[in-house]
N, C-alpha and C. Protein backbone atom coordinates (compact mmCIF):
# COMPACT_ATOMS: atom_id res chain seq x y z
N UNK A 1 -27.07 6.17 -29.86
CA UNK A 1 -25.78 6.79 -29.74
C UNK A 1 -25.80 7.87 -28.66
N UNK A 2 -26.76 8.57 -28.74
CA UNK A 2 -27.01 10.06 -27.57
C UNK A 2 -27.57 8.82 -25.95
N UNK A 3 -28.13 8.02 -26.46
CA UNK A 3 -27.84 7.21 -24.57
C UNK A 3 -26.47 6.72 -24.48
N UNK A 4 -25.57 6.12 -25.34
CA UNK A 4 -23.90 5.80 -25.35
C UNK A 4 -23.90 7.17 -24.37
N UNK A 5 -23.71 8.47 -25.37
CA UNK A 5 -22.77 9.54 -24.43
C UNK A 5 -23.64 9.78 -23.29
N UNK A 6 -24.45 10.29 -23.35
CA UNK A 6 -24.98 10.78 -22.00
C UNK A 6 -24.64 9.46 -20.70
N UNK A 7 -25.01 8.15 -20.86
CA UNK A 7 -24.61 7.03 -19.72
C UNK A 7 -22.92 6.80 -19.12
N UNK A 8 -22.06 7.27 -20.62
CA UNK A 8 -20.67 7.69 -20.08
C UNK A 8 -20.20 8.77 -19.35
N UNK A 9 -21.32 10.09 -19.44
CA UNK A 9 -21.25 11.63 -19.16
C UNK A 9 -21.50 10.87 -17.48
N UNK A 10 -22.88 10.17 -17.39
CA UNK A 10 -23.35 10.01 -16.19
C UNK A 10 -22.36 9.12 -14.90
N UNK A 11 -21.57 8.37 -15.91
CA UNK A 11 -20.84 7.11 -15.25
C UNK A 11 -19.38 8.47 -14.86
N UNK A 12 -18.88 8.64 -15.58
CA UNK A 12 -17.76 9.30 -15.25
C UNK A 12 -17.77 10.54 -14.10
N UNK A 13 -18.99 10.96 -14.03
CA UNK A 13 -19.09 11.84 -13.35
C UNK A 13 -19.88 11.72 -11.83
N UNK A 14 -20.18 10.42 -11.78
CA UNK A 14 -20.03 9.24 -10.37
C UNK A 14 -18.85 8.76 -10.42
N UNK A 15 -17.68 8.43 -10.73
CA UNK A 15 -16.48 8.49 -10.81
C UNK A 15 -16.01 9.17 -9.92
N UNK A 16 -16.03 10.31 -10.77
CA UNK A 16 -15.24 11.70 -10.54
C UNK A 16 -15.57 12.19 -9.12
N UNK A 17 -16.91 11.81 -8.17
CA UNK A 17 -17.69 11.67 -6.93
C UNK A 17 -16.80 11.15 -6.49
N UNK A 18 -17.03 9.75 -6.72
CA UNK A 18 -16.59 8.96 -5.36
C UNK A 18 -15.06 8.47 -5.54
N UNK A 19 -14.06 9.10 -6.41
CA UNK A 19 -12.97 8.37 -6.26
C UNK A 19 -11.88 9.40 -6.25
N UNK A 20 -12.29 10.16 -4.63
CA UNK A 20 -11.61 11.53 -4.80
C UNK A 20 -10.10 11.58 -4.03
N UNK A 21 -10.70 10.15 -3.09
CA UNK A 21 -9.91 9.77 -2.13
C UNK A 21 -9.00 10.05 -1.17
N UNK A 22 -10.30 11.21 -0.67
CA UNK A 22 -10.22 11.81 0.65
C UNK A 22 -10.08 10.85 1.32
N UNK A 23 -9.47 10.88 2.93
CA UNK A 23 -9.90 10.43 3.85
C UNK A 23 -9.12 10.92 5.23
N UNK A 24 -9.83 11.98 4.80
CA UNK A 24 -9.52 13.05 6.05
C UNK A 24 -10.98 13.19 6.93
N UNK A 25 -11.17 13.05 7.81
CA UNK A 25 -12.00 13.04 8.36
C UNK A 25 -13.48 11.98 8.90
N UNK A 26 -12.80 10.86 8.76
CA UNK A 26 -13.44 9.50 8.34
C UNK A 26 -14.12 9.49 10.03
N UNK A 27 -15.69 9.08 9.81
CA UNK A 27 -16.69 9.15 11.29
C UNK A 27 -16.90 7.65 10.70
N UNK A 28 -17.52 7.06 11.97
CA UNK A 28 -18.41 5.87 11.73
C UNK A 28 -19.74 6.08 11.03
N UNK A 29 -20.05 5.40 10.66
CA UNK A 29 -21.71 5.39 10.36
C UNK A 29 -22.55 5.74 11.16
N UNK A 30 -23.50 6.83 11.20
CA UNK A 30 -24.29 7.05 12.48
C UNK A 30 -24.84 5.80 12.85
N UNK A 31 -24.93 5.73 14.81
CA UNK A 31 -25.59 4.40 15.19
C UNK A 31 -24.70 3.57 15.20
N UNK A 32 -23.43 3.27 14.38
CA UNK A 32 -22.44 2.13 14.51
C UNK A 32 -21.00 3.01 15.07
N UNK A 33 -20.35 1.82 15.82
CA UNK A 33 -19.26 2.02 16.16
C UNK A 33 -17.79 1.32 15.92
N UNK A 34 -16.86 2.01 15.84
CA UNK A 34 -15.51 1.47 15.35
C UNK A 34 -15.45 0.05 15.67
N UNK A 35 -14.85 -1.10 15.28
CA UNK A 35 -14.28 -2.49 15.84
C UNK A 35 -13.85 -2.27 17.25
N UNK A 36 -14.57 -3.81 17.89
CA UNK A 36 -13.89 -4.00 18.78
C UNK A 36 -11.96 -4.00 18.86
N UNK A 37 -12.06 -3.76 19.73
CA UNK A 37 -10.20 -4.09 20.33
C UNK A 37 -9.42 -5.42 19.73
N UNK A 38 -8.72 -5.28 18.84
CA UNK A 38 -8.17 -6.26 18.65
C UNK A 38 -7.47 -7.20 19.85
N UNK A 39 -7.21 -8.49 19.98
CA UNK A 39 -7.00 -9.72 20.51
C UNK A 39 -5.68 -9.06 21.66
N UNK A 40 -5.65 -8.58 22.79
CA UNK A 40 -4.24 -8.28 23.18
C UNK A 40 -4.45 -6.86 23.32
N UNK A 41 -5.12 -6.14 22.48
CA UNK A 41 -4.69 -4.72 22.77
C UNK A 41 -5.46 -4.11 23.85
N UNK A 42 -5.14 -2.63 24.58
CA UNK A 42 -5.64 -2.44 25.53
C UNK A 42 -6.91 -1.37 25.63
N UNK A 43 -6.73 -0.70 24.22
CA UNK A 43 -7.86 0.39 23.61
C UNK A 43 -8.34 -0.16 22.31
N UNK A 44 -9.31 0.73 21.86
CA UNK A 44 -9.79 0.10 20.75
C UNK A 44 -9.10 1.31 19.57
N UNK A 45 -8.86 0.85 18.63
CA UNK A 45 -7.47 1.91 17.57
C UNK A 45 -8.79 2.89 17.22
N UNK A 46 -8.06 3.92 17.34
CA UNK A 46 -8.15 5.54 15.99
C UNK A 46 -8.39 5.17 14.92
N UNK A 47 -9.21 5.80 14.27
CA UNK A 47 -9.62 5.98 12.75
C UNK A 47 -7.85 5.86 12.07
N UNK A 48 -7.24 6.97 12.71
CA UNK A 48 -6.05 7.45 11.93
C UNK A 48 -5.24 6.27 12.21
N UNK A 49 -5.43 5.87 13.38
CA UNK A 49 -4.51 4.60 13.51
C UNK A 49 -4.79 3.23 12.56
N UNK A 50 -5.80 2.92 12.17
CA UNK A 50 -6.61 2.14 11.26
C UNK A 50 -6.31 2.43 10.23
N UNK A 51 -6.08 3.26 9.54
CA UNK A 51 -5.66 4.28 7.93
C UNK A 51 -4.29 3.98 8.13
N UNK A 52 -3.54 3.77 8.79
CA UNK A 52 -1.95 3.94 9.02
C UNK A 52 -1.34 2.69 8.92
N UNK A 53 -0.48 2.73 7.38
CA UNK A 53 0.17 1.38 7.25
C UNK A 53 1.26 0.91 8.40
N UNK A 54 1.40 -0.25 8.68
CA UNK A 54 2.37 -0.93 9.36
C UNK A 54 3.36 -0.94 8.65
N UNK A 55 4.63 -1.08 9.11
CA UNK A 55 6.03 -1.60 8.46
C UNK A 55 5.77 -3.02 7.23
N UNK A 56 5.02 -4.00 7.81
CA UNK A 56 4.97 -5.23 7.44
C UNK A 56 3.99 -4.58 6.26
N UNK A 57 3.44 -3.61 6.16
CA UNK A 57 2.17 -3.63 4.75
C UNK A 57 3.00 -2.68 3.98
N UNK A 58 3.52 -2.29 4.69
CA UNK A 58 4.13 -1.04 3.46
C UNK A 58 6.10 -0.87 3.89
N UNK A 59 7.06 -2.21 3.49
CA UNK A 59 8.14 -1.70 3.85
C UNK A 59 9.10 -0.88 3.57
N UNK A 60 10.32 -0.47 4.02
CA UNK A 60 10.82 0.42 3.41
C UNK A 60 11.89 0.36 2.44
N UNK A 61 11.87 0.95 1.23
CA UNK A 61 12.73 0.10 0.45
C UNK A 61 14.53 -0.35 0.97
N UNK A 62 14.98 -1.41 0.28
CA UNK A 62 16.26 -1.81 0.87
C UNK A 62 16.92 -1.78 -0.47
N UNK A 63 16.91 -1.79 -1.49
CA UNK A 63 17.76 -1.75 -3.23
C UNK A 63 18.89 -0.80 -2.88
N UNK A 64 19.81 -0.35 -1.90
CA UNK A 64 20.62 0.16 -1.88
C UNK A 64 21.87 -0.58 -2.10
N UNK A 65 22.88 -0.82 -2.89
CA UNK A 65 24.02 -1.82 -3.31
C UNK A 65 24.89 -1.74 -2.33
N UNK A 66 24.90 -0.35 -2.65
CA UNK A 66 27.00 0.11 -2.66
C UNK A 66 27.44 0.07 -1.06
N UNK A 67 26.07 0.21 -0.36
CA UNK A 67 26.42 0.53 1.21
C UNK A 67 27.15 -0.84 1.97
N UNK A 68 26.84 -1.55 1.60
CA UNK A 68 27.88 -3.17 1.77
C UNK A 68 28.08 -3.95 0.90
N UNK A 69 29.44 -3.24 0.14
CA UNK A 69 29.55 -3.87 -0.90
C UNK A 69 31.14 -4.49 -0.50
N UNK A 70 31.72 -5.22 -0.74
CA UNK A 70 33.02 -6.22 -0.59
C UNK A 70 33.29 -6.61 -1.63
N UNK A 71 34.65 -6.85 -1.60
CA UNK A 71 35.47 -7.27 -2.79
C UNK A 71 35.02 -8.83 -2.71
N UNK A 72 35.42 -9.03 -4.05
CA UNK A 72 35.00 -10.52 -4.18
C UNK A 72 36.29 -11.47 -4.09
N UNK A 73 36.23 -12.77 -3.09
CA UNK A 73 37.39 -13.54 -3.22
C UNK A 73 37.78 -14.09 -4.43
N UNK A 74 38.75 -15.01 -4.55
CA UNK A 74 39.13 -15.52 -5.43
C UNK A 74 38.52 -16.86 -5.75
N UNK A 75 38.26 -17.14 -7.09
CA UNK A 75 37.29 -18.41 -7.37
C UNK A 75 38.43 -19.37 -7.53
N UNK A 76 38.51 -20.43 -7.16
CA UNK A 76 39.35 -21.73 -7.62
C UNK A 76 39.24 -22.75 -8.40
N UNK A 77 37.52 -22.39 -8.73
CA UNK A 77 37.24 -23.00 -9.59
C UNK A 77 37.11 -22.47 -11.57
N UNK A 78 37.70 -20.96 -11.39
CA UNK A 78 37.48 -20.45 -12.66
C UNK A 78 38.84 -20.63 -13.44
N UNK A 79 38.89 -21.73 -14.08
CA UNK A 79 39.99 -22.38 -15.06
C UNK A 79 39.49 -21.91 -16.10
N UNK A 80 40.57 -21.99 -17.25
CA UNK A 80 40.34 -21.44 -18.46
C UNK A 80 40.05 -23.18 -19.21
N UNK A 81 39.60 -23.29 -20.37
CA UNK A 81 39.11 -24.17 -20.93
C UNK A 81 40.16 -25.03 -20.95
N UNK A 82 40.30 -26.77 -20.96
CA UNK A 82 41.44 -27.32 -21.61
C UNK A 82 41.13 -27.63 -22.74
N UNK A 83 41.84 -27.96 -23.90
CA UNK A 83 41.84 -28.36 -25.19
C UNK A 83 42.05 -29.54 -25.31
């Protein structure tokens, strides 16, 4: 039971380390360097530019109704029941 708590004490508090989710200040690995240049481009991107969602990954919401909203025509097909 005392290895139960202490291995949860230990686990949570490697947790609590690494999932602080900084990422301010992000270097390469010493010795390695950023990705090549993607296909087309003319530099090779910024850290910050790399961290930075695109439109297409992150869009912006559109759930707004009322901003084009129109009256509705008339249906020709909404008859009342025949008997």
């Amino acid at each position: 039971m005392i290895r139960l708590i202490l291995l949860a004490g230990l686990t949570l508090s490697g947790l609590s380390l690494t999932a602080c989710g900084a990422a301010d200040g992000l270097e390469p690995a010493p010795g390695k360097s950023l990705p090549v240049a993607p296909y087309g481009a003319k530099t090779t991107p910024t850290p910050t530019a790399l961290l930075t969602p695109t439109p297409q990954q992150r869009p912006e919401r559109s759930d707004e109704l009322l901003t084009s909203s129109r009256e509705r025509r008339s249906d020709e097909f909404n008859l009342p029941p025949s008997n």
